[in-house]
C-alpha atoms as a PDB file:
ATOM      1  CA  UNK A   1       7.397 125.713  32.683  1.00  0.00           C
ATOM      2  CA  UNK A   2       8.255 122.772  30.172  1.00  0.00           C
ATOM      3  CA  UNK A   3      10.573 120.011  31.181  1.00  0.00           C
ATOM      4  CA  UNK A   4      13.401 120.309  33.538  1.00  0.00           C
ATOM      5  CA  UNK A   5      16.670 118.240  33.346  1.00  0.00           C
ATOM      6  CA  UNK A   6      17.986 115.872  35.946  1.00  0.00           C
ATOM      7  CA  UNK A   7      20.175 118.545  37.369  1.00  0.00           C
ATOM      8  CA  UNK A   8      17.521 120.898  37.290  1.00  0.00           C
ATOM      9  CA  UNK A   9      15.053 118.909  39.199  1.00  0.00           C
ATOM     10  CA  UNK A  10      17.492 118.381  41.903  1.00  0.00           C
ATOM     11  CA  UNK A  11      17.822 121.979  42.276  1.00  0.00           C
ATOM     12  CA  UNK A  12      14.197 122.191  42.478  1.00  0.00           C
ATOM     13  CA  UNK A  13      14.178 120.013  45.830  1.00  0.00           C
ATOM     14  CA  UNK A  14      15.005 122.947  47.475  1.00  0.00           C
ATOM     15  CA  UNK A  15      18.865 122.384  46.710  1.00  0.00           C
ATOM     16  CA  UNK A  16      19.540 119.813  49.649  1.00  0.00           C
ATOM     17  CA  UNK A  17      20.766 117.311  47.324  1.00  0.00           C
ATOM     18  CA  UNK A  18      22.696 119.205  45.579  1.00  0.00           C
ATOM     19  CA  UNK A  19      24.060 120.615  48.713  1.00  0.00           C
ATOM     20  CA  UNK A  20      24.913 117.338  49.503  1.00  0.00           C
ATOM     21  CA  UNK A  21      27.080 116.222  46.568  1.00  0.00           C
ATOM     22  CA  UNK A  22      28.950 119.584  46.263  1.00  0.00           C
ATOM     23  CA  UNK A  23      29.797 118.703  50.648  1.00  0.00           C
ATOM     24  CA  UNK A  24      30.201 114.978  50.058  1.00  0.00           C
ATOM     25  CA  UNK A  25      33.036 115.989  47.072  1.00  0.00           C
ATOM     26  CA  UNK A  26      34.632 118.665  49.171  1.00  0.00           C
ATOM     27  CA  UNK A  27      34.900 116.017  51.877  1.00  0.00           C
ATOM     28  CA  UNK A  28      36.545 113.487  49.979  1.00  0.00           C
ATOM     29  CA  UNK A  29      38.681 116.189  47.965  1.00  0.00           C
ATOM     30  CA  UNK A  30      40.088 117.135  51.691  1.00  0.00           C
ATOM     31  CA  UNK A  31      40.396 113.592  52.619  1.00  0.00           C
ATOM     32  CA  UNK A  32      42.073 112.392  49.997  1.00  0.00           C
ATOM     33  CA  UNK A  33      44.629 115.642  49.792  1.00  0.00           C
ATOM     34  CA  UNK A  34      45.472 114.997  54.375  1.00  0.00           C
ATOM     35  CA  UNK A  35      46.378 111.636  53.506  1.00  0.00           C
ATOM     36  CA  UNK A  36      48.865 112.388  50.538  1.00  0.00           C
ATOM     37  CA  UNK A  37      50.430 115.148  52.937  1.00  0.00           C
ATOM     38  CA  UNK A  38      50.528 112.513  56.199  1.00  0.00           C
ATOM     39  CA  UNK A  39      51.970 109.816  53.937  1.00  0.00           C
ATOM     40  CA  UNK A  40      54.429 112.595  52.259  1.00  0.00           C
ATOM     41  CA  UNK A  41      55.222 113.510  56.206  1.00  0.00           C
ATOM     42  CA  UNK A  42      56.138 110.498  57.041  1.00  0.00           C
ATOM     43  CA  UNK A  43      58.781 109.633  53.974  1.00  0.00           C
ATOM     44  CA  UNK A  44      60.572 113.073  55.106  1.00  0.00           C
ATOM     45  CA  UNK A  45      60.258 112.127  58.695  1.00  0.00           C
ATOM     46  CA  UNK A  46      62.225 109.187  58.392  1.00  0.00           C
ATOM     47  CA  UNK A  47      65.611 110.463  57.130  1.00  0.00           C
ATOM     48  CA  UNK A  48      65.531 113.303  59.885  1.00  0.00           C
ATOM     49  CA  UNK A  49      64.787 111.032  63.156  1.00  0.00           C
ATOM     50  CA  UNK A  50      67.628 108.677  61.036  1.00  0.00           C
ATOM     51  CA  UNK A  51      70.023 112.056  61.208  1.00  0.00           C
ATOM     52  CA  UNK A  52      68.791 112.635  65.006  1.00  0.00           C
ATOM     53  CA  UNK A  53      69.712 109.417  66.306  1.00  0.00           C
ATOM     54  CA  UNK A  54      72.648 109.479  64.488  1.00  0.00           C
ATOM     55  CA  UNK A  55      73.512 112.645  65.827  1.00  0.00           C
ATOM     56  CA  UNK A  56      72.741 111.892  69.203  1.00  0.00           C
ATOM     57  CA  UNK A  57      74.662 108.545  68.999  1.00  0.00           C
ATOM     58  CA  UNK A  58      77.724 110.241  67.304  1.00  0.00           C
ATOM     59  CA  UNK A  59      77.222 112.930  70.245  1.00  0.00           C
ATOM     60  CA  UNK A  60      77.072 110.393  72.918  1.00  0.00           C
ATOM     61  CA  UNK A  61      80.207 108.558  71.105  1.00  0.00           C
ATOM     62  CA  UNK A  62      82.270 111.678  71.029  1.00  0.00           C
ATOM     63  CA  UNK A  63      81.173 112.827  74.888  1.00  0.00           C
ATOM     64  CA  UNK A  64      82.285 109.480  76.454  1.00  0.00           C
ATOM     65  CA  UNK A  65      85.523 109.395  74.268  1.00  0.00           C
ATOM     66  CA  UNK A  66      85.991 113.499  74.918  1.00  0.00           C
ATOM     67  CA  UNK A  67      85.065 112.681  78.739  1.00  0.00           C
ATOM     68  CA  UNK A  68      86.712 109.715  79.769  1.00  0.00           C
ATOM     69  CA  UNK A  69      90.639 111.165  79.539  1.00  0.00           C
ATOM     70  CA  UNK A  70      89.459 114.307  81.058  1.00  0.00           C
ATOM     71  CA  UNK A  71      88.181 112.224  84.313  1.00  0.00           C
ATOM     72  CA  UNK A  72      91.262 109.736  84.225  1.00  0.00           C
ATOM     73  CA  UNK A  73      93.551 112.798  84.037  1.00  0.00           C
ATOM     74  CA  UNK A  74      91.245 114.102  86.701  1.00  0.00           C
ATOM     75  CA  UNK A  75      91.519 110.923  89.286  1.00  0.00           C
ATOM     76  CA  UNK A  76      94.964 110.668  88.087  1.00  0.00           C
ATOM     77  CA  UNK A  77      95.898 114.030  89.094  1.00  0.00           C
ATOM     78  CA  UNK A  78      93.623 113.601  92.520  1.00  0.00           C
ATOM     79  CA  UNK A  79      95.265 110.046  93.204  1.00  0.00           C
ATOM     80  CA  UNK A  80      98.925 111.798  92.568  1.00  0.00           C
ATOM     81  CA  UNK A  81      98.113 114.528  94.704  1.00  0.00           C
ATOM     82  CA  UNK A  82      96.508 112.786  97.297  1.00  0.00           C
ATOM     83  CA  UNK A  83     100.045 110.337  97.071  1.00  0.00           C
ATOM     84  CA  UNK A  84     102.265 113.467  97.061  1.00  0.00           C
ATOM     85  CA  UNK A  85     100.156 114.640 100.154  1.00  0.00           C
ATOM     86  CA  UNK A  86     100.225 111.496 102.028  1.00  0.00           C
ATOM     87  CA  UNK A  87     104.111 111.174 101.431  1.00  0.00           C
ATOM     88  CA  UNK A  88     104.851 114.714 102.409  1.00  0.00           C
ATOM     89  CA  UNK A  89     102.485 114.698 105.490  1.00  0.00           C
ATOM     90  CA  UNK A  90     104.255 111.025 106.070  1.00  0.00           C
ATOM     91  CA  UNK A  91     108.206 112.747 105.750  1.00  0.00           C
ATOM     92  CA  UNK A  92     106.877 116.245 107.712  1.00  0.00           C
ATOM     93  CA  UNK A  93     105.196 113.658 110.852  1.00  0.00           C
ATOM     94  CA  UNK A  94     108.561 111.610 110.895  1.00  0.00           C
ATOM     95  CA  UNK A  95     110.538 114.566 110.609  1.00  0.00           C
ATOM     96  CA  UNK A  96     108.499 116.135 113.541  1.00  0.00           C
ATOM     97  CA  UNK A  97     108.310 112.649 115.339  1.00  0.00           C
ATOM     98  CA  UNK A  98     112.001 112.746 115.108  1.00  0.00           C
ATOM     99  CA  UNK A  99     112.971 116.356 116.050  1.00  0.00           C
ATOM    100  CA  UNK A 100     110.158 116.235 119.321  1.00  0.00           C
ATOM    101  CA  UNK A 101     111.790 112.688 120.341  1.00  0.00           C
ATOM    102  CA  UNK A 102     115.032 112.925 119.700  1.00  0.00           C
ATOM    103  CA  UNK A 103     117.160 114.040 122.580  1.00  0.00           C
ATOM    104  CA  UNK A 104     119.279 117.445 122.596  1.00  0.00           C
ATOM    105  CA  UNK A 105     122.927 116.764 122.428  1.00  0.00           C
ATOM    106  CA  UNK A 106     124.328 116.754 125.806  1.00  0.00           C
ATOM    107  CA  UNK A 107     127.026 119.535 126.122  1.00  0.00           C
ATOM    108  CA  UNK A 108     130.821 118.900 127.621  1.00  0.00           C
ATOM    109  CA  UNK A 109     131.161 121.261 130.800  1.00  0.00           C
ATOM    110  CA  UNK A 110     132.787 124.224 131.020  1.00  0.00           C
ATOM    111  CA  UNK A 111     136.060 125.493 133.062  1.00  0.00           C
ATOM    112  CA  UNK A 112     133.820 127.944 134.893  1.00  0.00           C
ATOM    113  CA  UNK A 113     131.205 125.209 135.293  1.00  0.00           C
ATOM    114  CA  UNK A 114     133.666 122.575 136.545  1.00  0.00           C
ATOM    115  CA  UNK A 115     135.466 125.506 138.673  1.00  0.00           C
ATOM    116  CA  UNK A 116     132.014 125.939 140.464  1.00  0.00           C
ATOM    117  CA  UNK A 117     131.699 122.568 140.819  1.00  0.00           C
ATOM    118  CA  UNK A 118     135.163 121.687 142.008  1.00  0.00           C
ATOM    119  CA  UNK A 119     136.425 121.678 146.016  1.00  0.00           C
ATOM    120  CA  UNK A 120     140.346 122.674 145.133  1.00  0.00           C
ATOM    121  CA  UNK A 121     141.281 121.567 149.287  1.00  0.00           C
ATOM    122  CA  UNK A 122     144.786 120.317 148.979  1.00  0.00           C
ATOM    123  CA  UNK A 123     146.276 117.625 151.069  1.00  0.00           C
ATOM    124  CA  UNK A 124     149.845 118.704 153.256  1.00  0.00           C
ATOM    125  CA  UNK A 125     152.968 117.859 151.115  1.00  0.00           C
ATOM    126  CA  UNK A 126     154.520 114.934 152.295  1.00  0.00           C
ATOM    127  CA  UNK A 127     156.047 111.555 151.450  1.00  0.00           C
ATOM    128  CA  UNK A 128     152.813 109.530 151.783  1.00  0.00           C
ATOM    129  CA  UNK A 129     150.212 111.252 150.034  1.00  0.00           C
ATOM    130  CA  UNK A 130     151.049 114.104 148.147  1.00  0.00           C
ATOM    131  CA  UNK A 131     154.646 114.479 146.883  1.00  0.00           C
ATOM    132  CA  UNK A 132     154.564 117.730 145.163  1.00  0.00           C
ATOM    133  CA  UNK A 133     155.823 116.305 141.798  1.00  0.00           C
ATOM    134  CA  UNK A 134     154.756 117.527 138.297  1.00  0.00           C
ATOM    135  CA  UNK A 135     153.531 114.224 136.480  1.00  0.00           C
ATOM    136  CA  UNK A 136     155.860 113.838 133.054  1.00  0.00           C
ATOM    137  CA  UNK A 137     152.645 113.595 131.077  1.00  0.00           C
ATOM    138  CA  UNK A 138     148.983 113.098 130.891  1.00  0.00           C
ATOM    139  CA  UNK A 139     147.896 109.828 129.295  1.00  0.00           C
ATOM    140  CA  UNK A 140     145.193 107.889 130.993  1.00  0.00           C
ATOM    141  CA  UNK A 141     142.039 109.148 133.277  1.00  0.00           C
ATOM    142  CA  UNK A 142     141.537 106.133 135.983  1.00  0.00           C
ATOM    143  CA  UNK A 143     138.505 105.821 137.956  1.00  0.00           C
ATOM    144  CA  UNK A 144     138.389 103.999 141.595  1.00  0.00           C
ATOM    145  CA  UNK A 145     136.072 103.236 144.327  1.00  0.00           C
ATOM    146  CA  UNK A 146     136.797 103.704 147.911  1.00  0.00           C
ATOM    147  CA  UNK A 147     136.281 100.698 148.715  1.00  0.00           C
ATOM    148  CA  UNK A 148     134.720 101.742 152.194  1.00  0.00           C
ATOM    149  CA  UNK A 149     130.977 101.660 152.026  1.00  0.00           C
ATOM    150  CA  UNK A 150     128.831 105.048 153.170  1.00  0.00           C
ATOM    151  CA  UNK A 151     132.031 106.912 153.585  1.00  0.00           C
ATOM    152  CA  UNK A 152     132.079 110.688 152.400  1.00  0.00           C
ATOM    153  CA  UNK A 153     134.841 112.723 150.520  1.00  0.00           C
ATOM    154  CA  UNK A 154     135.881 114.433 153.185  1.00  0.00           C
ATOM    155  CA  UNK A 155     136.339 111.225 155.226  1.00  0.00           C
ATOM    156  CA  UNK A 156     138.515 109.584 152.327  1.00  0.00           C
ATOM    157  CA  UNK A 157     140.157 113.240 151.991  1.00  0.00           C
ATOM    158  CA  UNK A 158     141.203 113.382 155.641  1.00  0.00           C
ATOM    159  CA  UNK A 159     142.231 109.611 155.430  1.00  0.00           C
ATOM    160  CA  UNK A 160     144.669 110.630 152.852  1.00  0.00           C
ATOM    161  CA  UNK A 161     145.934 113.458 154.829  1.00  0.00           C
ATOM    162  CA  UNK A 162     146.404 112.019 158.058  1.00  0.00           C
ATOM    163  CA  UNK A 163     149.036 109.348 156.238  1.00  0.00           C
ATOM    164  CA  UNK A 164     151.563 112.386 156.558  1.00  0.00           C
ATOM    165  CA  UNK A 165     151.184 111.490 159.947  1.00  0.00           C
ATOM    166  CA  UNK A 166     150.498 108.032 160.443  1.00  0.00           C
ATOM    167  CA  UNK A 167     152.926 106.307 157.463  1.00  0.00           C
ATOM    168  CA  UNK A 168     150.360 103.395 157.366  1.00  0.00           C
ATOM    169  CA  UNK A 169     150.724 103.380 153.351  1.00  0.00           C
ATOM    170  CA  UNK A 170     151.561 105.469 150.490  1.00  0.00           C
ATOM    171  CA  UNK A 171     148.138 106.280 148.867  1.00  0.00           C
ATOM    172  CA  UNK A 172     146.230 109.293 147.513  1.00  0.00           C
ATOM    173  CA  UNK A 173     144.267 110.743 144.432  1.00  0.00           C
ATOM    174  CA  UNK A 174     143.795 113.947 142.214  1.00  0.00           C
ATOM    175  CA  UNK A 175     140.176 113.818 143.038  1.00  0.00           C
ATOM    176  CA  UNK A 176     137.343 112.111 145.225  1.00  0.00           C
ATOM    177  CA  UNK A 177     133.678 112.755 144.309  1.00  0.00           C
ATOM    178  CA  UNK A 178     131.179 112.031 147.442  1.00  0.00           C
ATOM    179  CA  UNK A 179     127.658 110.853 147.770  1.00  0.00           C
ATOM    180  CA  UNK A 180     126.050 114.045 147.061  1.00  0.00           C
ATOM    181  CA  UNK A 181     128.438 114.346 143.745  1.00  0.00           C
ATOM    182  CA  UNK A 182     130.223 116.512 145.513  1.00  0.00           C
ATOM    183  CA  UNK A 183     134.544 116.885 144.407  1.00  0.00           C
ATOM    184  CA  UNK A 184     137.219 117.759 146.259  1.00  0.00           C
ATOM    185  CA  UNK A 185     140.408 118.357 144.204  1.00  0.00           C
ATOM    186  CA  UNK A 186     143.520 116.666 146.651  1.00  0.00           C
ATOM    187  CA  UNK A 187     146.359 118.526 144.742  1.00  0.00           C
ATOM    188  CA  UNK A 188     147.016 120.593 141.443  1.00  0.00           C
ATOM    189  CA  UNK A 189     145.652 119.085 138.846  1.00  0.00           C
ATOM    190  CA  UNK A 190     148.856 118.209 137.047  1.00  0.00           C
ATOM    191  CA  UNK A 191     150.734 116.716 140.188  1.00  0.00           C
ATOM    192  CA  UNK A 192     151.353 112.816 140.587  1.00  0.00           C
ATOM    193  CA  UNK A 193     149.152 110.919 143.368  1.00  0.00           C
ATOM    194  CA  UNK A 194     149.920 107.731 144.839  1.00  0.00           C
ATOM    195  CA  UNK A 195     147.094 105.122 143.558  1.00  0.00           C
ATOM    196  CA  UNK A 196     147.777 103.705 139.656  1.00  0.00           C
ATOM    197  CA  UNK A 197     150.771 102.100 139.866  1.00  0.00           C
ATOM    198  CA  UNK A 198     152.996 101.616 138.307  1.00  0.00           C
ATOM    199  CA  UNK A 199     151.710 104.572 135.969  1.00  0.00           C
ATOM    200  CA  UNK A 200     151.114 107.187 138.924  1.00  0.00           C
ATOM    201  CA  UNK A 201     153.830 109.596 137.054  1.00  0.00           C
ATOM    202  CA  UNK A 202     150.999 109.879 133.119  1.00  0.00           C
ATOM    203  CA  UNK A 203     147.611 109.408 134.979  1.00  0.00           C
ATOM    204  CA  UNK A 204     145.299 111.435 136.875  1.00  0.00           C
ATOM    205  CA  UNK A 205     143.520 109.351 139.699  1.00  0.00           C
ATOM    206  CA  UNK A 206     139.562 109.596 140.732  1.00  0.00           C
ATOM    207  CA  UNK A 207     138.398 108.170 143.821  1.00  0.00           C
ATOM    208  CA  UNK A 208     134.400 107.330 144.340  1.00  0.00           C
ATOM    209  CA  UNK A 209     132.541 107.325 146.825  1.00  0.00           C
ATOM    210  CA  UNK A 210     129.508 104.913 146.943  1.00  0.00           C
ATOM    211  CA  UNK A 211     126.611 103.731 149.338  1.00  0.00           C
ATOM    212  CA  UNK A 212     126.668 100.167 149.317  1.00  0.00           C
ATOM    213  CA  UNK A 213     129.202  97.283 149.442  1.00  0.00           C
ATOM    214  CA  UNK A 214     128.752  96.046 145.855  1.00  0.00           C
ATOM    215  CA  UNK A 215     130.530  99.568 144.957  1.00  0.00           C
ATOM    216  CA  UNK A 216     127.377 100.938 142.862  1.00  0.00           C
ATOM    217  CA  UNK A 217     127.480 104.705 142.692  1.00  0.00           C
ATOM    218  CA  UNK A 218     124.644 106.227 143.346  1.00  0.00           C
ATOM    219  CA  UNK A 219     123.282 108.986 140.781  1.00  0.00           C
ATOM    220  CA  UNK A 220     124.744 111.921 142.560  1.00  0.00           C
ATOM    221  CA  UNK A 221     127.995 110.247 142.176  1.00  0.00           C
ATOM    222  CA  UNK A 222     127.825 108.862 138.555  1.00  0.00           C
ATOM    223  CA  UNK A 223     126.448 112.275 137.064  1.00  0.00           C
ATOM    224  CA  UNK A 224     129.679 113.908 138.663  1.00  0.00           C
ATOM    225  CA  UNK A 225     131.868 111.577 137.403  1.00  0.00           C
ATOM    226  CA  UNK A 226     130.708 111.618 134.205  1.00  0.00           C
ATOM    227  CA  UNK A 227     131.500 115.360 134.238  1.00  0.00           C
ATOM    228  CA  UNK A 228     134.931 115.653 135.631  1.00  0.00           C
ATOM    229  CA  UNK A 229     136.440 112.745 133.587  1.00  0.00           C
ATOM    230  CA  UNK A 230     134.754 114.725 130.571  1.00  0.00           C
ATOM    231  CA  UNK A 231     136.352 117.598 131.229  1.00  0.00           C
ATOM    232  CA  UNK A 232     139.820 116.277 131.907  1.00  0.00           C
ATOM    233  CA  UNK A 233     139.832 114.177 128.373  1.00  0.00           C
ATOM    234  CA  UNK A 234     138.714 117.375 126.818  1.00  0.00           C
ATOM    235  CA  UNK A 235     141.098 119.192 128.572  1.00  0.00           C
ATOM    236  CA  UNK A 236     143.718 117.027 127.812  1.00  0.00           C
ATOM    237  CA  UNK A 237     143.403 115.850 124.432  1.00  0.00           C
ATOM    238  CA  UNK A 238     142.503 112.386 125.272  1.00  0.00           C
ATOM    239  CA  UNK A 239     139.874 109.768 124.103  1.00  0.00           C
ATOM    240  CA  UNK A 240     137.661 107.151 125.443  1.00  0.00           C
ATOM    241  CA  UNK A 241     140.065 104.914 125.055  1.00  0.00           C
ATOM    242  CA  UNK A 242     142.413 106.712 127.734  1.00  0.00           C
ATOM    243  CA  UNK A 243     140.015 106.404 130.112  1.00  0.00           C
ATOM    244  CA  UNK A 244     140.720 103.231 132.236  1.00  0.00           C
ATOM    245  CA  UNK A 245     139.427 101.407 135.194  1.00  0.00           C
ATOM    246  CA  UNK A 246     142.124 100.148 138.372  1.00  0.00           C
ATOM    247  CA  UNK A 247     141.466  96.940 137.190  1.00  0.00           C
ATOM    248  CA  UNK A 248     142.808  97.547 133.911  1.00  0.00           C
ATOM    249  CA  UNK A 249     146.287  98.616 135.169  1.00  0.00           C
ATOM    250  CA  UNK A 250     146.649  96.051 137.932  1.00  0.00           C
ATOM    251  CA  UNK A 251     143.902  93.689 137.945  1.00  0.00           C
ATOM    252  CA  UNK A 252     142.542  94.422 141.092  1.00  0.00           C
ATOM    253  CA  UNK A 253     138.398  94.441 141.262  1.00  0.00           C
ATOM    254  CA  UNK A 254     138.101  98.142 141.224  1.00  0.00           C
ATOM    255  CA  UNK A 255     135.792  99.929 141.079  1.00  0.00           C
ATOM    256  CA  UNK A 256     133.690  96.770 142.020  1.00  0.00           C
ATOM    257  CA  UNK A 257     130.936  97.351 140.362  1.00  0.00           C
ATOM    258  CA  UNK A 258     132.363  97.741 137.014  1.00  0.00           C
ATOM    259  CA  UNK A 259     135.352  95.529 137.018  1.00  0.00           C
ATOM    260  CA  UNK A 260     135.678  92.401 134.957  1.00  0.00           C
ATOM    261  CA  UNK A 261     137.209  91.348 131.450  1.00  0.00           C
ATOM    262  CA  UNK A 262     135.302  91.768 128.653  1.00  0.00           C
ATOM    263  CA  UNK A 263     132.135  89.790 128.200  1.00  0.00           C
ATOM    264  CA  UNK A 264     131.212  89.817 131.811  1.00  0.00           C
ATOM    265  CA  UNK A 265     128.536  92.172 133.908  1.00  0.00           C
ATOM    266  CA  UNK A 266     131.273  94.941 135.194  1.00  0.00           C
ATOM    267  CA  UNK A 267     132.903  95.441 132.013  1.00  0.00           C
ATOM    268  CA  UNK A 268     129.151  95.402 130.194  1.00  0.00           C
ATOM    269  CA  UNK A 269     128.300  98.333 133.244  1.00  0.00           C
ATOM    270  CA  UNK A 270     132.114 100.169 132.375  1.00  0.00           C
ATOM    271  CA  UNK A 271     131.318  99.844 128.635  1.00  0.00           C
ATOM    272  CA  UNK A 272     127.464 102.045 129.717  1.00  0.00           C
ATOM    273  CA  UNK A 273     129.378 104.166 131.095  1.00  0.00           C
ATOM    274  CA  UNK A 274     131.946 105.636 128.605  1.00  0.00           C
ATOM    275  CA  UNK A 275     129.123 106.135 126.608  1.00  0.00           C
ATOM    276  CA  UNK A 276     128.047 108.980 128.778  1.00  0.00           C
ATOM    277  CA  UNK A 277     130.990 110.526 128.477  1.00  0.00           C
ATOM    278  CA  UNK A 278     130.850 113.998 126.523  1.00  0.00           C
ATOM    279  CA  UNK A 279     134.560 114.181 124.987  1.00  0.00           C
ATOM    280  CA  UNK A 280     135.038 115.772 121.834  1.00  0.00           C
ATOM    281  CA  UNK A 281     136.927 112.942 119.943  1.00  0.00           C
END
């Protein structure tokens, strides 16, 4: 056989240890080469999380600036509309408010309503009461009371037609309204009658009735009133100014209830009432 190497011997030990060096190299061969390829991973990693965050950051940076006009246009255009909204719901409420609340504008009577309304009962021509003259013009509207509590038109209207008779006085009127607002018309409309001197000849004369002695018309009354002396201003081209208590022309307390210079409690209740009046001015 002779004499065998080193080498050879090993191989002769049934090739374990040489089994063992060849493994023990590889190993450390495939060692050695995982750790140059981690390190070399982790150089190249570096740069590329370095390029991610700064990505994500420069992402981040241009979403919030991107973002944050897009909401404030957003609110801006919810906070307008929701103003706009408000406003107009605000103007369309008042507006509604205003057109349920407010009160229709009250209408002037008619000729055929008045000439419903109207009792044309003439008084006998005579010296006293009814003396069948045309007035020269028609200025003023004057309003009285009776001056005789509870009393009804056609009382006052046969009082004034039994002075043909009796020649107690001189007195009469165009018109007397009772307590149930009834009006009965004394003599055409465009005659003089015997109650505002000295200015029987331009005025038409009313007469009221009224329930109590303090000379407050009752409703009935009033809502006549305000009706006929509408009617004759219309009819006649005059104003609220032309129509005038019997105080004003000769200072006597009449009516009662609204006489009184200005400032006091009857000229305060005359003023209220004028107000009513529907005259196209």
């Amino acid at each position: 056989m002779g004499n065998k190497s080193f080498r050879e011997k090993g191989l002769g030990a049934d090739g374990k240890w040489t089994m063992f060096l060849r493994i023990l190299g590889l190993t450390a061969v495939i060692v050695l080469v995982a750790l140059v390829v981690t390190m070399t991973s982790r150089q190249d990693e570096k740069p590329i999380e370095s390029m991610i965050d700064a990505t994500t950051q420069t992402t981040q940076t241009s979403f919030t600036q991107e973002t944050t006009p897009v909401l404030t246009t957003t609110q801006t255009a919810i906070q307008t509309t929701t103003q706009t909204t408000t406003q107009t719901t605000t103007q369309i409420t008042t507006q509604t408010t205003s057109a349920t609340t407010a009160a229709p504008a009250p209408i002037a009577p008619t000729d055929d309503e008045m000439e419903a309304l109207i009792n044309k009962k003439y008084i006998t021509v005579n010296p006293y009461s009814r003396v069948g003259i045309r007035r020269a013009s028609t200025l003023k509207i004057v309003v009285h009371y009776v001056a005789n509590p509870s009393s009804t038109a056609e009382q006052n209207w046969n009082y004034f037609n039994g002075l043909a008779k009796s020649h107690v006085t001189s007195a009469s009127s165009n018109f007397i309204i009772g307590l149930d607002g009834e009006i009965i018309q004394c003599m055409p409309i465009y005659e003089i009658a015997y109650a505002n001197a000295p200015i029987n000849d331009t005025s038409i004369s009313i007469e009221c009735c009224h329930p109590t002695n303090d000379g407050h018309f009752n409703q009935a009354t009033y809502d006549s009133l305000v009706k006929l002396v509408s009617w004759l201003a219309n009819r006649y081209g005059l104003s609220r100014n032309d129509v005038i208590r019997h105080f004003d022309v000769s200072g006597k307390m009449c009516p009662l209830y609204w006489a009184g210079d200005e400032g006091s409690i009857g000229y305060e209740r005359w003023m209220a009432f004028k107000e009513d009046l529907i005259i196209d001015e």
